[in-house]
Protein backbone atom coordinates (compact mmCIF):
# COMPACT_ATOMS: atom_id res chain seq x y z
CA UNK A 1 56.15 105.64 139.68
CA UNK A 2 57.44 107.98 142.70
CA UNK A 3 56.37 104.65 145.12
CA UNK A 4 57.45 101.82 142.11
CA UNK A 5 55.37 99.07 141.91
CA UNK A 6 53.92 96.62 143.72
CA UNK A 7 56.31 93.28 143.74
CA UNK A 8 59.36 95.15 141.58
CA UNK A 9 62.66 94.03 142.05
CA UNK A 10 65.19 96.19 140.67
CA UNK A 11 69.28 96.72 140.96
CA UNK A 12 71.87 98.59 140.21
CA UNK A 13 75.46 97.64 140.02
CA UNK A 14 77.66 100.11 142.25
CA UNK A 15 80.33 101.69 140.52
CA UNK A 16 83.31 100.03 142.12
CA UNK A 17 81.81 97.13 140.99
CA UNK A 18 80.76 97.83 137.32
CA UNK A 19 84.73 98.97 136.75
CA UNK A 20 85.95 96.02 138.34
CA UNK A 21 83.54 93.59 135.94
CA UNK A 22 84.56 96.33 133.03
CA UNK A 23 88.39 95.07 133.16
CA UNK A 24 87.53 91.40 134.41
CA UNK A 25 88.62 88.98 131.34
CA UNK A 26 85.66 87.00 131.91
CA UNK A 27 83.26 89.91 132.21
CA UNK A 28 84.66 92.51 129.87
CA UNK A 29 83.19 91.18 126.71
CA UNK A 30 79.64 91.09 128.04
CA UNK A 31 78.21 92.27 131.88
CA UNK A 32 75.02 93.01 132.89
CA UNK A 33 74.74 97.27 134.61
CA UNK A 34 70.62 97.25 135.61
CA UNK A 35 68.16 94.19 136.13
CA UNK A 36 64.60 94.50 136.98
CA UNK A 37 61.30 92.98 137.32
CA UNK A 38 58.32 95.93 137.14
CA UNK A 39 54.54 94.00 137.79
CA UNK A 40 52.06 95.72 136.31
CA UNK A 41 53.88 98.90 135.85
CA UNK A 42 51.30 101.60 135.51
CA UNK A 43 52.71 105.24 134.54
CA UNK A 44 56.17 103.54 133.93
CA UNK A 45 57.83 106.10 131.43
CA UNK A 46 61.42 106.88 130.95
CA UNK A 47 62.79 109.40 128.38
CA UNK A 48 66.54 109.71 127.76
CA UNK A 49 67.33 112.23 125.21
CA UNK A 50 70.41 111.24 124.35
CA UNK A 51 70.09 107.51 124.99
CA UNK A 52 71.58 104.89 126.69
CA UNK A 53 75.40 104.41 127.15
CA UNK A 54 74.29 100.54 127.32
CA UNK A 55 71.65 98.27 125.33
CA UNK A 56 68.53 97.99 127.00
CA UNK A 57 66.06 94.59 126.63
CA UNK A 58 62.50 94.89 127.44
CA UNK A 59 60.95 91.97 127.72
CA UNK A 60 57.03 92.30 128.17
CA UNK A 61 55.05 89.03 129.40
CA UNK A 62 51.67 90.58 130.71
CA UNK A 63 49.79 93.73 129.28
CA UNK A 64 51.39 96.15 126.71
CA UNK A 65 52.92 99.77 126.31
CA UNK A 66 55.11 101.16 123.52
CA UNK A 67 58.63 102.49 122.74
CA UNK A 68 60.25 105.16 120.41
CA UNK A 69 63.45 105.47 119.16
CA UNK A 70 64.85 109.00 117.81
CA UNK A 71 61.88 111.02 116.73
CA UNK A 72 60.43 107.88 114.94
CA UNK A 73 56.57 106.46 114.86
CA UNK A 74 55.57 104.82 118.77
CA UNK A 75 56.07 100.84 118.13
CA UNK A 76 53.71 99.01 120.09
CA UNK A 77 55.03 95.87 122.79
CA UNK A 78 52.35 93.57 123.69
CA UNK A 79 52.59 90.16 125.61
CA UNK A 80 55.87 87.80 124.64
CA UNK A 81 57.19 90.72 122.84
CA UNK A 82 60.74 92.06 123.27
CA UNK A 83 62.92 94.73 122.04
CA UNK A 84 66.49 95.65 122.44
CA UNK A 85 67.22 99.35 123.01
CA UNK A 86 70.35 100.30 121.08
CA UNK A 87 72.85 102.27 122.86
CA UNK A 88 73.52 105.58 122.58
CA UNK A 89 70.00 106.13 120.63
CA UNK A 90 67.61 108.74 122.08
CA UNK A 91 64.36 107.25 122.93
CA UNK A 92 61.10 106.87 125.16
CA UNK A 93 59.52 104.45 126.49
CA UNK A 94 56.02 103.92 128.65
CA UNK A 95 53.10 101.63 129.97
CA UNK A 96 50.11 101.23 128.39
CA UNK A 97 47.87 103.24 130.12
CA UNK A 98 44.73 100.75 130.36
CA UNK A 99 46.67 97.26 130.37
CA UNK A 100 50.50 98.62 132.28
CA UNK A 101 52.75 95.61 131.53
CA UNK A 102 54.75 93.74 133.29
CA UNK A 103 58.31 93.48 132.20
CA UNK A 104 61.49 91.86 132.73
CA UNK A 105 64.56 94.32 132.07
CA UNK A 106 68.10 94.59 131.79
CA UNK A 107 71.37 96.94 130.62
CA UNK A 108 73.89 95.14 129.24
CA UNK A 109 77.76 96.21 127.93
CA UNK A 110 80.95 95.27 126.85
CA UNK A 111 83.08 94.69 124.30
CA UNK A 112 80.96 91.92 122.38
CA UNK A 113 77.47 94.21 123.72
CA UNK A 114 77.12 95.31 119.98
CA UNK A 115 77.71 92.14 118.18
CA UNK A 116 75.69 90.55 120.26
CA UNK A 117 72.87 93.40 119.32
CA UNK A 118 73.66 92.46 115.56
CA UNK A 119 73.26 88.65 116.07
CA UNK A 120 69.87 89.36 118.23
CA UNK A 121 68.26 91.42 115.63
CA UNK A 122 69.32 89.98 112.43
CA UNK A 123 68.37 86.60 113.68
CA UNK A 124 64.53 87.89 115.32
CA UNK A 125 61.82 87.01 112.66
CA UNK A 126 60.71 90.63 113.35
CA UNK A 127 60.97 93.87 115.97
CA UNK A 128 59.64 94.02 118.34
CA UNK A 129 60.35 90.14 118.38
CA UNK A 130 57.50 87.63 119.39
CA UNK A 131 58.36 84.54 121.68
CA UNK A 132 56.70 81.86 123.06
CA UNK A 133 57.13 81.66 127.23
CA UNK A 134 59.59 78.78 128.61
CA UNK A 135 60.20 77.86 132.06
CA UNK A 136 63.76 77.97 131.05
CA UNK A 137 64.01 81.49 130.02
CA UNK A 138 62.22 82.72 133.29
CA UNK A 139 64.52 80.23 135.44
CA UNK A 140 67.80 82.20 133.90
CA UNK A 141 67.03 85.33 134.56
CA UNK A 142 66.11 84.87 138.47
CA UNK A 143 69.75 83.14 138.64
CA UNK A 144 70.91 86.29 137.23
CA UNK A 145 69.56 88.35 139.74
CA UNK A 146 70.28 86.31 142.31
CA UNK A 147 73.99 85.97 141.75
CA UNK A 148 74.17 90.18 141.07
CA UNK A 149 71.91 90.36 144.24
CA UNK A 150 72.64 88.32 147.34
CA UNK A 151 76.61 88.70 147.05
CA UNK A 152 77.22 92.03 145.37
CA UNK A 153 80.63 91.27 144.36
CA UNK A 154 82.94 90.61 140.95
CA UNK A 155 82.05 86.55 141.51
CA UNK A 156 78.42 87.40 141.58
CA UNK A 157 78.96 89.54 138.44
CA UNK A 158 81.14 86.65 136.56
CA UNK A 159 78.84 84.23 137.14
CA UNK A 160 75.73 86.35 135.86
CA UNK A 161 77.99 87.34 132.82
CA UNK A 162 78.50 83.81 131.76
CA UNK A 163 74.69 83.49 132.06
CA UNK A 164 73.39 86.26 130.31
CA UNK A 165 74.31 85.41 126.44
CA UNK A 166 72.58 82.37 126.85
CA UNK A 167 69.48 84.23 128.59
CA UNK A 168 69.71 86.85 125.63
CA UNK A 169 69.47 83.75 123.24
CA UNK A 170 66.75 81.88 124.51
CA UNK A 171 64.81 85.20 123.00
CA UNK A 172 65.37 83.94 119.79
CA UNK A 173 62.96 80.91 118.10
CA UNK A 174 64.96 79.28 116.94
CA UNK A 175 66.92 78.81 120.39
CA UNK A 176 64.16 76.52 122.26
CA UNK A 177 62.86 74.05 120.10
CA UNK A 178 61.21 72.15 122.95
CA UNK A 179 59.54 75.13 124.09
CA UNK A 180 55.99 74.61 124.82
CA UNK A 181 52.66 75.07 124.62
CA UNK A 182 51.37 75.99 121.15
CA UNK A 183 52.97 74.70 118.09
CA UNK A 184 56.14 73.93 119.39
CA UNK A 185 55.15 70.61 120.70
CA UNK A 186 54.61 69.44 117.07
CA UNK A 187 58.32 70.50 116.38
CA UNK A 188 59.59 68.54 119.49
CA UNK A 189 57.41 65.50 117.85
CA UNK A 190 58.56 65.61 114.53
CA UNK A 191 61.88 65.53 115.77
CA UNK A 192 61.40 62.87 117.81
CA UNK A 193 60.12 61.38 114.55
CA UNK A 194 63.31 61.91 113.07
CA UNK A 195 65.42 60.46 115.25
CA UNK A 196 63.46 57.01 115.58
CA UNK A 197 63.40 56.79 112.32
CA UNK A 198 67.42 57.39 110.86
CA UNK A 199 66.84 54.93 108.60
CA UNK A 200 63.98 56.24 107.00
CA UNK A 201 63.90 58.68 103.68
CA UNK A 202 60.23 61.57 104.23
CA UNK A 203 59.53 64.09 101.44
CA UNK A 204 58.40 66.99 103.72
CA UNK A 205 55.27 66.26 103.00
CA UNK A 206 55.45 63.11 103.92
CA UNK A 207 57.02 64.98 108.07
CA UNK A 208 54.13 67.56 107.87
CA UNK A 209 51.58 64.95 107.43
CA UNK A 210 53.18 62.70 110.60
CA UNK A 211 53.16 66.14 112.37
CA UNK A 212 49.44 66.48 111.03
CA UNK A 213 50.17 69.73 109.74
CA UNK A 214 49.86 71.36 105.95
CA UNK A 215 53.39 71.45 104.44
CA UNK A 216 53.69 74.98 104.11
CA UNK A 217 53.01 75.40 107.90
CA UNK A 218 55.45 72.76 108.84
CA UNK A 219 58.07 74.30 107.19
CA UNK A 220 57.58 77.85 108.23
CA UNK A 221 57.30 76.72 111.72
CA UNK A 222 60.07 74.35 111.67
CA UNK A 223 62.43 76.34 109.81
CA UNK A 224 61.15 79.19 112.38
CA UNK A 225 61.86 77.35 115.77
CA UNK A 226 65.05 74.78 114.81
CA UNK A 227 66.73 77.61 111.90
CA UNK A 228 66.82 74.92 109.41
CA UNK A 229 64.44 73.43 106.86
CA UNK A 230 63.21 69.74 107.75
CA UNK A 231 65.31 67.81 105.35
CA UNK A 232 68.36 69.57 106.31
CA UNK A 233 67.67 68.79 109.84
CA UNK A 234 66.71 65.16 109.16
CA UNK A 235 70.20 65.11 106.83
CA UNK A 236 71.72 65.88 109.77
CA UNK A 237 70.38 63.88 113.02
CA UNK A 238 71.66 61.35 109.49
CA UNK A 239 75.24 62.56 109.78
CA UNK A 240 75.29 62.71 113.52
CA UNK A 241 74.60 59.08 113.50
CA UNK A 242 77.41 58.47 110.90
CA UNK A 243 79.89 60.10 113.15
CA UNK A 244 79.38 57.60 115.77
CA UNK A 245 79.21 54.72 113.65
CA UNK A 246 82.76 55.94 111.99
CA UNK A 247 83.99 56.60 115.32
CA UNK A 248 83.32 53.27 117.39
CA UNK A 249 82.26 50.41 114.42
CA UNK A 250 84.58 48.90 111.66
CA UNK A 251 81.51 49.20 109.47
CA UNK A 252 82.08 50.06 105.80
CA UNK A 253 80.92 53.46 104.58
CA UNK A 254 78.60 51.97 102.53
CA UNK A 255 77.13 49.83 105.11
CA UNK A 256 76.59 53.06 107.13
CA UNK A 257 75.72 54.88 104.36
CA UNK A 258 72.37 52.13 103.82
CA UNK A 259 71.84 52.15 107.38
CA UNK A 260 70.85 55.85 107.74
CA UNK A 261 69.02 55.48 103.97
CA UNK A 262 71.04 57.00 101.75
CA UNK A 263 70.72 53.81 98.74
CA UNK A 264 73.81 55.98 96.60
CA UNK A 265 76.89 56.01 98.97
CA UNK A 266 78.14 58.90 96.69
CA UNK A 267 75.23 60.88 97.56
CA UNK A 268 75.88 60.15 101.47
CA UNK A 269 79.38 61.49 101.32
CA UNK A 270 78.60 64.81 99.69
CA UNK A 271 75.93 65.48 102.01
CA UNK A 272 78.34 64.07 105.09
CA UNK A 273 80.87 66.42 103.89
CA UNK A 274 78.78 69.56 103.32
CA UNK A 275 77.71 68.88 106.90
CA UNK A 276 81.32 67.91 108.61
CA UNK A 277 83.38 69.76 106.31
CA UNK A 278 85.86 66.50 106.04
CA UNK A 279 84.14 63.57 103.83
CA UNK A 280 83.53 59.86 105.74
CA UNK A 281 86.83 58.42 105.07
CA UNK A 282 88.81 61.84 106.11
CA UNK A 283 86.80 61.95 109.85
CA UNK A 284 87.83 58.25 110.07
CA UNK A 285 90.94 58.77 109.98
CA UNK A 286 91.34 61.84 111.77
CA UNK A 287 89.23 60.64 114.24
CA UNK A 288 91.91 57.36 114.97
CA UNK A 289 94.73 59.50 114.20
């Protein structure tokens, strides 16, 4: 590693900088420190023995290596696998050996840093955390470094800050819903579905079978990728719908109610309320004041 690696790109905020973003209002709660790219890092290893005074992401997209935390058991990060680092944990981290990988990496901090590190892991289906590749996430990150990079000052920091929760959450399956290839296109489709058909009333087998899929493996995968089961999605693209009809028709609520399927109009307004938190009648009216 004395030479790096071929292709990394790597920096460093300067310390000037790094205070300044640490008593910014729009920075304070969450700024980026360190953000890399390592290709094929062979004999990449770093060992801090006291940890990190930030949270550290690794986010491997080519080969594999490993990581430890305290004095704990090696936990193994292979292709669209990522971890966050927790700060102020001793660990070690390294390369495979045969297949180095290539990671994208960052230090983050700030006031909201270990929320944020609460939200990430107790919403990741496991850790390390397996995600599928999108265009989007990759996109985000190179505006990141970009804005940190070809400035170097508190605007470039600001505007990277504002970018990197939503970076941090594309990590999560449930954030990209679109994301393709695999499995995800069926998602995309049976939402699609969905929204076509408002008026409509599916059993979930009845969704799985349009998405040509076994139940059970529809709703894992939905439930996985959207963070809601397939009726209580459908329920409410439903309500959605209602809003606008409430908002800009004089239909009656139990003309809206039949046009999104629901036959009982009591039925519609519990589940419009559970969703809205104000029944049909009460958004009505505090939508025209």
């Amino acid at each position: 590693m004395k030479d790096g690696f071929q292709g990394q790109r790597s920096y460093r905020l300067p310390v000037p900088l790094l205070q300044e973003a640490a008593n910014h209002p729009l920075c304070q709660g969450l700024y980026l420190t360190d953000i890399g790219f390592y290709p094929v890092a062979k004999a990449h290893r770093r060992s801090r023995r006291s940890g990190s005074t930030q949270y550290i992401l690794l986010y491997c997209v080519q080969g594999s290596g490993w990581y430890q935390l305290n004095h704990e058991a090696k936990c193994a990060l292979h292709t669209n696998q990522w971890v966050i680092l927790p700060a102020q944990v001793p660990h070690k981290y390294a390369a495979d050996e045969t297949t180095p990988w290539t990671i994208y990496w960052l230090h983050f901090t700030g006031s909201q840093a270990t929320d944020l590190y609460a939200y990430l892991q107790g919403n990741a289906p496991a850790c390390p955390a397996t995600v599928l590749p999108t265009e989007e996430r990759f996109q985000l990150f190179e505006t990141i470094f970009l804005q940190l990079t070809l400035s170097a000052t508190l605007a470039g920091v600001v505007q990277a800050s504002a970018r990197l929760t939503h970076f941090l959450l594309t990590l999560l399956p449930a954030a990209d819903p679109f994301a393709r290839p695999t499995t995800a296109g069926s998602v995309a489709q049976s939402i699609q579905f969905m929204r076509e058909h408002l008026a409509g009333s599916f059993s979930v087998q009845e969704l799985a079978a349009q998405a040509g899929l076994s139940a059970s493996h529809y709703s894992a995968m939905f439930r996985a990728q959207v963070g809601r089961p397939p009726i209580v999605f459908f329920n409410f693209l439903k309500v959605q719908a209602a809003c606008q009809q409430l908002t800009y028709s004089n239909l009656r609520i139990k003309e809206i109610a039949a046009q999104l399927g629901f036959e009982d109009v009591y039925y519609f307004s519990r589940v419009f309320t559970k969703v809205m938190g104000l029944s049909p009648r009460q958004f009505r009216q505090a939508d025209r004041g």
